[in-house]
N, C-alpha and C. Protein backbone atom coordinates (compact mmCIF):
# COMPACT_ATOMS: atom_id res chain seq x y z
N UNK A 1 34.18 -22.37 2.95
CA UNK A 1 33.80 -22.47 1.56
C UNK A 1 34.99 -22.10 0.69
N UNK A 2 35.20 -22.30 -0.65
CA UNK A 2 35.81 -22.50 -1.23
C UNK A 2 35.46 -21.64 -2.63
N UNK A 3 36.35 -21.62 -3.65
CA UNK A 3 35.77 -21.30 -4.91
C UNK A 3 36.14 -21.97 -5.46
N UNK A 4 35.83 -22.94 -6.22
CA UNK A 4 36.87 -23.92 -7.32
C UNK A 4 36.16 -23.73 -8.95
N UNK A 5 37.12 -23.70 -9.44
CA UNK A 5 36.73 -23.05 -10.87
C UNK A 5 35.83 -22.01 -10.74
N UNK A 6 35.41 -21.26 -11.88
CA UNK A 6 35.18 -20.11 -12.20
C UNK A 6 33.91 -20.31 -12.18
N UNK A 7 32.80 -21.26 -12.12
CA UNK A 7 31.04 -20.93 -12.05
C UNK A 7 30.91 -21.99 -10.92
N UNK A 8 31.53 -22.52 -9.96
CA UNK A 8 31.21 -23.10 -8.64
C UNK A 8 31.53 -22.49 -7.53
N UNK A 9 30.79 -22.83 -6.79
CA UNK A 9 31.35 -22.58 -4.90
C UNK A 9 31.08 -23.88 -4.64
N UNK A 10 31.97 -23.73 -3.77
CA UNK A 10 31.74 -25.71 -3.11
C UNK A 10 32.04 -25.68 -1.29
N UNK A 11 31.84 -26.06 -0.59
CA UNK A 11 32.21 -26.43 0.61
C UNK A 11 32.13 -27.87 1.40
N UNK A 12 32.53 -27.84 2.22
CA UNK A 12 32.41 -29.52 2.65
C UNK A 12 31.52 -30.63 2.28
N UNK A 13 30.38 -30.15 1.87
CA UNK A 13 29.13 -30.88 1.62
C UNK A 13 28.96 -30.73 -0.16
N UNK A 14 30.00 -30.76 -0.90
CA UNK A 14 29.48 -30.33 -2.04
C UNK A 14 28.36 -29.57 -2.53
N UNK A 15 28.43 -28.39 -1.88
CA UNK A 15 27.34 -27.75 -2.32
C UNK A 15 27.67 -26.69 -3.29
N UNK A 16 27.06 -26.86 -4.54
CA UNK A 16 27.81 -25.79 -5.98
C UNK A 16 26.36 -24.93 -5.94
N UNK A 17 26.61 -24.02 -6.99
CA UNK A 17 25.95 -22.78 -7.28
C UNK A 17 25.00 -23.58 -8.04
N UNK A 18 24.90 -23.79 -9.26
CA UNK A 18 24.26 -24.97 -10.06
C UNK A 18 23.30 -25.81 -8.88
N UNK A 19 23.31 -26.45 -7.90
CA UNK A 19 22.55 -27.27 -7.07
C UNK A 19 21.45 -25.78 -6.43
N UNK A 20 21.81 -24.73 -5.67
CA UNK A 20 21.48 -23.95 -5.14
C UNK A 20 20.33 -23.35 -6.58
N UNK A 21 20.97 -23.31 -7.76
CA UNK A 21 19.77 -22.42 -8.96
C UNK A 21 18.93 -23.28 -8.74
N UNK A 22 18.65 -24.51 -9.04
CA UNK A 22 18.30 -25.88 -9.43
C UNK A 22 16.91 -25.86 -7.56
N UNK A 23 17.58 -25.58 -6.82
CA UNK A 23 16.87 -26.10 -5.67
C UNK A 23 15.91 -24.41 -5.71
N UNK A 24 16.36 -23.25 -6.25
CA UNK A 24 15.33 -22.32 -6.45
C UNK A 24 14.28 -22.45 -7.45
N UNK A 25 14.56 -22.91 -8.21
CA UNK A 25 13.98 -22.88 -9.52
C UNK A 25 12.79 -24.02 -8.87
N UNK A 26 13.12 -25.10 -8.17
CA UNK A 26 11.56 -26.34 -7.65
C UNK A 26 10.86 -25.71 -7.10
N UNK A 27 11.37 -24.23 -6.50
CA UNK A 27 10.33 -23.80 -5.68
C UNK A 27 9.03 -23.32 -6.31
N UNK A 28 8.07 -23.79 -5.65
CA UNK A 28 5.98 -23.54 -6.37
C UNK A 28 6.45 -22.21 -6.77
N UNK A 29 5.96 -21.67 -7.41
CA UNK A 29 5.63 -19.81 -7.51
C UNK A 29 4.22 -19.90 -6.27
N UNK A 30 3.76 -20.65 -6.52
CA UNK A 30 2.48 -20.08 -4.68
C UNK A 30 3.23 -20.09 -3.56
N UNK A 31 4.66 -20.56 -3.06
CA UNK A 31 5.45 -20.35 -2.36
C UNK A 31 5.87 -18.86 -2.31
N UNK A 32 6.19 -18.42 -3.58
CA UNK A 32 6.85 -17.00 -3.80
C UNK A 32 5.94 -15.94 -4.14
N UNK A 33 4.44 -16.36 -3.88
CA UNK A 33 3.36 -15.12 -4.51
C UNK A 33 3.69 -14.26 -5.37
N UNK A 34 4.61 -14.69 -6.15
CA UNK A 34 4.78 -14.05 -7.53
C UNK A 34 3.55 -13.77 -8.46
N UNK A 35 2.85 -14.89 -7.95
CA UNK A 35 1.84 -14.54 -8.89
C UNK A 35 0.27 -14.45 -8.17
N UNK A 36 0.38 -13.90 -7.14
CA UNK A 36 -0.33 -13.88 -6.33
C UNK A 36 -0.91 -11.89 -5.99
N UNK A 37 -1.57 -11.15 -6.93
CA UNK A 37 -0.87 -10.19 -7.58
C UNK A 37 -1.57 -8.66 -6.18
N UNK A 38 -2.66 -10.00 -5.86
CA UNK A 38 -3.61 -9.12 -4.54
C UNK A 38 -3.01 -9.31 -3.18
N UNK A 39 -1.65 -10.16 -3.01
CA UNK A 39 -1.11 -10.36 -1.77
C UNK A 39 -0.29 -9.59 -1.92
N UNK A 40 0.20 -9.34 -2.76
CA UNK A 40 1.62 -8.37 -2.89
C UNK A 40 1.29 -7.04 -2.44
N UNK A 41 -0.12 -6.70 -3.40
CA UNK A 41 -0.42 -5.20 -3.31
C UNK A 41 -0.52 -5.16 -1.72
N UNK A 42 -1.66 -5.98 -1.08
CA UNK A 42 -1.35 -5.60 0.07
C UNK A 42 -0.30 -5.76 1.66
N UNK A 43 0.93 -6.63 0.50
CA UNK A 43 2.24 -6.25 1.52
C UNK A 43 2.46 -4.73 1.37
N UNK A 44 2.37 -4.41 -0.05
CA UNK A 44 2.69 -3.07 -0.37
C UNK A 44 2.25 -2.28 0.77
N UNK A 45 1.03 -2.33 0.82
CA UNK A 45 -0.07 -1.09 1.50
C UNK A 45 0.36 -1.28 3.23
N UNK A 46 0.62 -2.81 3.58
CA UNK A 46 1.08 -3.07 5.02
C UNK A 46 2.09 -2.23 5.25
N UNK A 47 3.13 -1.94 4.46
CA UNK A 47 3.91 -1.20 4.26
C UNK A 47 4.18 0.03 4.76
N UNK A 48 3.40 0.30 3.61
CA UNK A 48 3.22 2.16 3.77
C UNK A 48 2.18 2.48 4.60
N UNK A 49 1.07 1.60 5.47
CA UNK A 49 0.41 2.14 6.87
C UNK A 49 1.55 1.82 7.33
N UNK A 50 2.47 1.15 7.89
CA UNK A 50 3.68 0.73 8.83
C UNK A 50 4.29 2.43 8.63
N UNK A 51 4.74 2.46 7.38
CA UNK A 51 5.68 3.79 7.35
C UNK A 51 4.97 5.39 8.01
N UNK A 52 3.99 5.25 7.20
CA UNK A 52 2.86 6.65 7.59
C UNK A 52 2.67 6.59 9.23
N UNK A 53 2.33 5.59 9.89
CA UNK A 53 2.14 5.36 11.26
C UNK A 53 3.62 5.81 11.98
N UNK A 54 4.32 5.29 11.64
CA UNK A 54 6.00 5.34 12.24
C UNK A 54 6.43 7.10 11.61
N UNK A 55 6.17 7.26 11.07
CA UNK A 55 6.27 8.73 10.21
C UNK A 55 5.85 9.74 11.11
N UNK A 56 4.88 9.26 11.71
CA UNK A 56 3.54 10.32 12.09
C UNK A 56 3.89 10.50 13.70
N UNK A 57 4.36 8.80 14.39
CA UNK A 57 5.04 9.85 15.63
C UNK A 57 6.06 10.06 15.41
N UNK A 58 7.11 9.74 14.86
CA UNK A 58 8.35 10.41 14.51
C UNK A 58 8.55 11.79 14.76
N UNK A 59 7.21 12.36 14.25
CA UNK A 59 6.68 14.06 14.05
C UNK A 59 6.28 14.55 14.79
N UNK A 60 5.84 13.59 15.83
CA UNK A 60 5.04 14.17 17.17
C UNK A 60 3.81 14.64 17.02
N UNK A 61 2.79 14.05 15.78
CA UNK A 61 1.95 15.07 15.64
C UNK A 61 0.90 14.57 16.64
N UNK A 62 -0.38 14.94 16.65
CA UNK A 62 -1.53 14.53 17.43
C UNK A 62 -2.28 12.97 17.28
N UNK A 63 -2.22 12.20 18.09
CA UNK A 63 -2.89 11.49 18.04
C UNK A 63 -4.77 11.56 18.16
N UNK A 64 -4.84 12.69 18.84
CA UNK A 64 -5.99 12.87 18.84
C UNK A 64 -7.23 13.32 17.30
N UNK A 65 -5.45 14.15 16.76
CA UNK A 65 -6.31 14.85 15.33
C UNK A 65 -6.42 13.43 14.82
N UNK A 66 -5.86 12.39 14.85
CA UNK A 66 -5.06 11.22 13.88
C UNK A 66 -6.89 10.47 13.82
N UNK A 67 -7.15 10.25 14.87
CA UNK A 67 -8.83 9.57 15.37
C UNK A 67 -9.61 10.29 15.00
N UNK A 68 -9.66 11.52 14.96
CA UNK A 68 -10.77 12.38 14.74
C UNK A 68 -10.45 12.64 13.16
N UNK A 69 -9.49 12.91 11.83
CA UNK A 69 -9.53 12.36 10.67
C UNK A 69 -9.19 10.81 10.36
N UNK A 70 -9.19 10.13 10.66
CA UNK A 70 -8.96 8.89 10.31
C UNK A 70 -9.71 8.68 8.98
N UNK A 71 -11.09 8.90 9.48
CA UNK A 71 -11.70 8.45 8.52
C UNK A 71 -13.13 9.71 7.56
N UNK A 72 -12.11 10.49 7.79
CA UNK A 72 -12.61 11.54 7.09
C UNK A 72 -12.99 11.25 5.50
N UNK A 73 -11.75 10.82 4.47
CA UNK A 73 -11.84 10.27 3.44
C UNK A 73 -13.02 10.01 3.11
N UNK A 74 -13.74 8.56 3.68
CA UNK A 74 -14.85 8.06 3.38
C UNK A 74 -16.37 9.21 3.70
N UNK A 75 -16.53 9.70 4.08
CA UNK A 75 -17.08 10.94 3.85
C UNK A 75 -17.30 11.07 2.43
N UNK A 76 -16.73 10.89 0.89
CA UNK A 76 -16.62 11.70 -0.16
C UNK A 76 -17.43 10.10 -0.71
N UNK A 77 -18.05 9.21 -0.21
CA UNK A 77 -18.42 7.79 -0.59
C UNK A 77 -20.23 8.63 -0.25
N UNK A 78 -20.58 9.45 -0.02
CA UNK A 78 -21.96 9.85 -0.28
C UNK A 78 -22.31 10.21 -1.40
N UNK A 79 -21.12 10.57 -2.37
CA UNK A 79 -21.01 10.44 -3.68
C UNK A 79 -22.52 9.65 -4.20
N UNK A 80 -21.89 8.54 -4.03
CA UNK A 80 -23.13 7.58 -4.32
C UNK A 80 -24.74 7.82 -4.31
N UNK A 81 -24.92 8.55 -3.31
CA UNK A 81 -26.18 8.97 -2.88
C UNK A 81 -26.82 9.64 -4.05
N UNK A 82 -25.92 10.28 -4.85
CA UNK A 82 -26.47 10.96 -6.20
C UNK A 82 -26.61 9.62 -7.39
N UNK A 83 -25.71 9.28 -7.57
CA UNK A 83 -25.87 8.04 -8.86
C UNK A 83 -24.62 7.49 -8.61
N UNK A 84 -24.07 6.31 -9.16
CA UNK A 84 -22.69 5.13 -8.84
C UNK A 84 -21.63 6.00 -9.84
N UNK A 85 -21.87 6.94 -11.04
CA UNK A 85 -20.83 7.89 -12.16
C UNK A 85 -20.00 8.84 -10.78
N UNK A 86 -21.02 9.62 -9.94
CA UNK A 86 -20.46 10.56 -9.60
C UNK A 86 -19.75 10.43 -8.06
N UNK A 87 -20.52 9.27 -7.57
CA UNK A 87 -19.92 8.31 -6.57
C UNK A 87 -18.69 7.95 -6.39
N UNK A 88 -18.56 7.06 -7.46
CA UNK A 88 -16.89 6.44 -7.99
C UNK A 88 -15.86 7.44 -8.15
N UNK A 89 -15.85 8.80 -8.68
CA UNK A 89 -15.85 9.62 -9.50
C UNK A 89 -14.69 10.57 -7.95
N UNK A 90 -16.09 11.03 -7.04
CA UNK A 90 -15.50 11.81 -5.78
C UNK A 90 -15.17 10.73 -4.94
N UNK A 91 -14.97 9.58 -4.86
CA UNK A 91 -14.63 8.67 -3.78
C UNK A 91 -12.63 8.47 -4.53
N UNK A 92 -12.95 8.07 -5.81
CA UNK A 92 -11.93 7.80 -6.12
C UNK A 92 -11.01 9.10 -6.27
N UNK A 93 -11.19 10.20 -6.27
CA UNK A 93 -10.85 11.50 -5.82
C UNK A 93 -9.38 11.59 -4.76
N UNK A 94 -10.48 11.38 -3.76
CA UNK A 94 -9.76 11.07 -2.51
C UNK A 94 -9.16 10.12 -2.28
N UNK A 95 -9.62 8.84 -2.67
CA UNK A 95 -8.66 7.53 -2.57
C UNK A 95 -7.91 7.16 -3.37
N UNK A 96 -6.82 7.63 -4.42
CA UNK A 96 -5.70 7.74 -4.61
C UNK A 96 -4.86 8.33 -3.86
N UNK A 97 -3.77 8.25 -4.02
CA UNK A 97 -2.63 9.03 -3.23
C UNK A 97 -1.47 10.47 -3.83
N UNK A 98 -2.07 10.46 -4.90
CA UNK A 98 -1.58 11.94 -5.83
C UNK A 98 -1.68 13.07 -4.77
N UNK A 99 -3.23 13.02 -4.33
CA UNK A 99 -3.84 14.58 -3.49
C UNK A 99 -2.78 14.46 -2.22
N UNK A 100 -3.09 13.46 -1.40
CA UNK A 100 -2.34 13.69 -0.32
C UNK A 100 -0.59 13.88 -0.51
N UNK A 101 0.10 12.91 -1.56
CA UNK A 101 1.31 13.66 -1.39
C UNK A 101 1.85 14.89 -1.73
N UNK A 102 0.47 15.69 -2.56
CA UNK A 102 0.85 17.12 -3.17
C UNK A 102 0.96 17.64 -1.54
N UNK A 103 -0.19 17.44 -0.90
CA UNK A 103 -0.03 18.18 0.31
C UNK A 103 0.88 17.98 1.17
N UNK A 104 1.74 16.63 1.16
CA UNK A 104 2.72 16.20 1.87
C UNK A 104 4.24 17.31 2.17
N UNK A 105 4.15 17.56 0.40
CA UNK A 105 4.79 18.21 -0.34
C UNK A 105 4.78 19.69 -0.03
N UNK A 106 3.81 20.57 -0.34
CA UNK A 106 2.97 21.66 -0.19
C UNK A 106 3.16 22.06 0.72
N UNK A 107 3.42 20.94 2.00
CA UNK A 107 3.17 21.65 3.41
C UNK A 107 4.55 21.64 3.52
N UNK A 108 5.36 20.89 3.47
CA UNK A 108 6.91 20.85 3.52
C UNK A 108 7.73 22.22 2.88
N UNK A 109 7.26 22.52 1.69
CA UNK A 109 7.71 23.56 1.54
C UNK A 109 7.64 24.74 1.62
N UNK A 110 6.21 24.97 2.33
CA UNK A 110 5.42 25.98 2.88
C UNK A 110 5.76 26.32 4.35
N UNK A 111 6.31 25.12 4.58
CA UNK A 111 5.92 25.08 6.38
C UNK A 111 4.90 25.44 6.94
N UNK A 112 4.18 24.57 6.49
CA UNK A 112 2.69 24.33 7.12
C UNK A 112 2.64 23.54 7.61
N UNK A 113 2.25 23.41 9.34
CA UNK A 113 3.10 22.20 10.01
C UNK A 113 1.20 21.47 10.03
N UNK A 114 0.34 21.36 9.53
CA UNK A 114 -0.60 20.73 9.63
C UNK A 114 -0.83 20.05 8.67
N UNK A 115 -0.33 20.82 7.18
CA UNK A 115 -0.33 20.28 6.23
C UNK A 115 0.54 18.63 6.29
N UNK A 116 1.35 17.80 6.42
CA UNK A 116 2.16 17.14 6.52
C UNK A 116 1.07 15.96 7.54
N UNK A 117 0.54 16.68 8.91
CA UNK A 117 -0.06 15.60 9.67
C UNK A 117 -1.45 15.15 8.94
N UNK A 118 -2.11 16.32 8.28
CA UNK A 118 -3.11 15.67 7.72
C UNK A 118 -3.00 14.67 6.48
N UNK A 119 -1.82 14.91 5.54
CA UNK A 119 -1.35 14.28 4.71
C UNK A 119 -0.79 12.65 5.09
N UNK A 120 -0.56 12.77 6.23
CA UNK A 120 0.33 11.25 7.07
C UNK A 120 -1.20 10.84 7.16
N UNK A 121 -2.17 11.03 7.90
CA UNK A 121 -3.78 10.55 7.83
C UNK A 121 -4.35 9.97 6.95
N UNK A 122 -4.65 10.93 6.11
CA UNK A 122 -5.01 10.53 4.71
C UNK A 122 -4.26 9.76 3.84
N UNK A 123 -3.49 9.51 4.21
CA UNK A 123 -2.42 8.39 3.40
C UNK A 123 -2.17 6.73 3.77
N UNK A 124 -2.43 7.16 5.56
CA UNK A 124 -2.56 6.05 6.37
C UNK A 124 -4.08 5.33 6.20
N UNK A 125 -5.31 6.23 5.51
CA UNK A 125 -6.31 6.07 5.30
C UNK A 125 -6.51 4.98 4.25
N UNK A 126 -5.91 5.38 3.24
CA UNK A 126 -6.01 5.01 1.56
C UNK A 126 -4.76 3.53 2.01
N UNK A 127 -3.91 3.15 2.97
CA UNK A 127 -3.31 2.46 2.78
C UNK A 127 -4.19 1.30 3.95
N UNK A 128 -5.01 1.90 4.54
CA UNK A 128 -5.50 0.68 5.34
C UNK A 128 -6.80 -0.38 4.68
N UNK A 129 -7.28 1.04 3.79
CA UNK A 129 -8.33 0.63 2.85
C UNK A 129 -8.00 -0.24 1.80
N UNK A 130 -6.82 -0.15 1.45
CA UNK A 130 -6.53 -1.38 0.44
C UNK A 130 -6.03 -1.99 1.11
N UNK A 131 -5.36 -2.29 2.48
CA UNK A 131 -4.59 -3.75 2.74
C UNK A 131 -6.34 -4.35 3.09
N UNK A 132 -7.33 -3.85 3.52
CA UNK A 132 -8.78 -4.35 3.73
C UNK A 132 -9.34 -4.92 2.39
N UNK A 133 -9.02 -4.56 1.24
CA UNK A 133 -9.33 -4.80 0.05
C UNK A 133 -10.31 -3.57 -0.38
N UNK A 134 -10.21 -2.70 0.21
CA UNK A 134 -11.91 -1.50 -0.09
C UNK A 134 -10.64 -0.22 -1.54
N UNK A 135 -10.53 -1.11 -2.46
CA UNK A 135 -10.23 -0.10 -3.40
C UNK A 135 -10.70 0.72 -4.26
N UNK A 136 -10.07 1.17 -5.51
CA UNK A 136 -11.00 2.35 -6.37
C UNK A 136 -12.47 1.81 -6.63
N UNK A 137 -13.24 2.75 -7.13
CA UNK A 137 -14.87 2.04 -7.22
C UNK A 137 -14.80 2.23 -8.54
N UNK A 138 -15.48 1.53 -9.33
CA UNK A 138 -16.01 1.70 -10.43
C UNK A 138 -17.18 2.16 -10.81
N UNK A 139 -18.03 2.79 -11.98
CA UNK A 139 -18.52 3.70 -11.58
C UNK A 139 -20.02 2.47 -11.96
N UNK A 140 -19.83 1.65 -11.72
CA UNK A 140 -21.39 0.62 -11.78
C UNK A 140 -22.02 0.36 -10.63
N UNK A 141 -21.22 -0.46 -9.54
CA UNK A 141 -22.10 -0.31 -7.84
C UNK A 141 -21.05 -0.24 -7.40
N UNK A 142 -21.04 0.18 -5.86
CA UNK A 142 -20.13 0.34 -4.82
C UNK A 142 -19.29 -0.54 -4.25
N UNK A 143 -19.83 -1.83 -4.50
CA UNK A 143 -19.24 -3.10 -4.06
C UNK A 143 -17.99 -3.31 -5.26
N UNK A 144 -18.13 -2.31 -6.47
CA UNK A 144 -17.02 -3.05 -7.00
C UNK A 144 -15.92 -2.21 -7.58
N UNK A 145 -14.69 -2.72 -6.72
CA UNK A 145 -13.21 -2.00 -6.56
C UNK A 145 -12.19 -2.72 -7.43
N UNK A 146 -11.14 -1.86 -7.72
CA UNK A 146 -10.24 -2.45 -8.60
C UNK A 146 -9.02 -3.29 -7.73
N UNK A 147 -9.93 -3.43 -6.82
CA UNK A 147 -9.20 -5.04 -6.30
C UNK A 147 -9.82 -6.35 -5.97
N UNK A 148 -11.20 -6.33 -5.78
CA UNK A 148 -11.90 -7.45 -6.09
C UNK A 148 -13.84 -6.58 -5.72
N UNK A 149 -14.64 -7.58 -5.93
CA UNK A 149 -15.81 -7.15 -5.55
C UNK A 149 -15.98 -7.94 -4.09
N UNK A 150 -17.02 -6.84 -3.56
CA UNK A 150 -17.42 -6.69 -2.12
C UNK A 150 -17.93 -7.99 -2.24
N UNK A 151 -18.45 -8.71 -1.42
CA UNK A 151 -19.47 -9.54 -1.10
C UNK A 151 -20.67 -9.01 0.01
């Protein structure tokens, strides 16, 4: 390849910078899920279960504790059992990710070596639940999360 003048690259095949914008720019945006705003989130979340998982033996911690909280979280979804206000309310509590990285945190600087594995759990929790689509609740019925409604 070559550089010829100051806004081209060229190489054997005439291929300039200008042809290359030009051949990005045809591309669909449904090609690039740019605007696709519930696939992204859950590359996001594929993500960070990938990281939390890879994190967690990194650390050596228990696989056994890992099964036995997995799904502790959902536990705080009896909420509901009282009315859909106070439901949404303690579910969404827990299913953000503020609480667990205080403890992430907390335990790191504490050296609290449990603090950190339960925090990798609960994080791996909240990230499997949204790549599933099971997000925040709203406080009207249970089926409906701020990423789509249940069916």
């Amino acid at each position: 390849m070559q550089i010829s003048g100051p806004r081209t690259l060229t190489s054997s095949k005439n291929f300039t910078l200008h042809t290359l914008r030009l051949n990005i720019l045809s591309i669909p945006y449904d090609v690039l899920m740019l605007t696709h705003p519930s696939i992204l989130l859950r590359i996001e979340e594929a993500a960070l279960l990938l990281l939390t998982i890879f994190l967690y033996q990194h650390l050596h911690y228990s696989w056994i504790l890992f099964a036995i909280l997995f799904l502790a979280p959902d536990l705080f979804m009896f909420g509901f059992l009282m009315n859909p206000r106070t439901g949404a309310a303690t579910y969404n509590l827990v299913h953000t990710l503020w609480l667990p990285i205080a403890l992430l945190f907390a335990g790191y600087l504490l050296h609290w070596h449990s603090a950190p594995a339960i925090a990798l759990i609960w994080i791996a929790h909240i990230a499997i639940d949204r790549l599933l689509g099971f997000g925040l609740k709203y406080p009207t019925f249970f089926k409906d999360t701020h990423l789509q409604h249940i069916p």
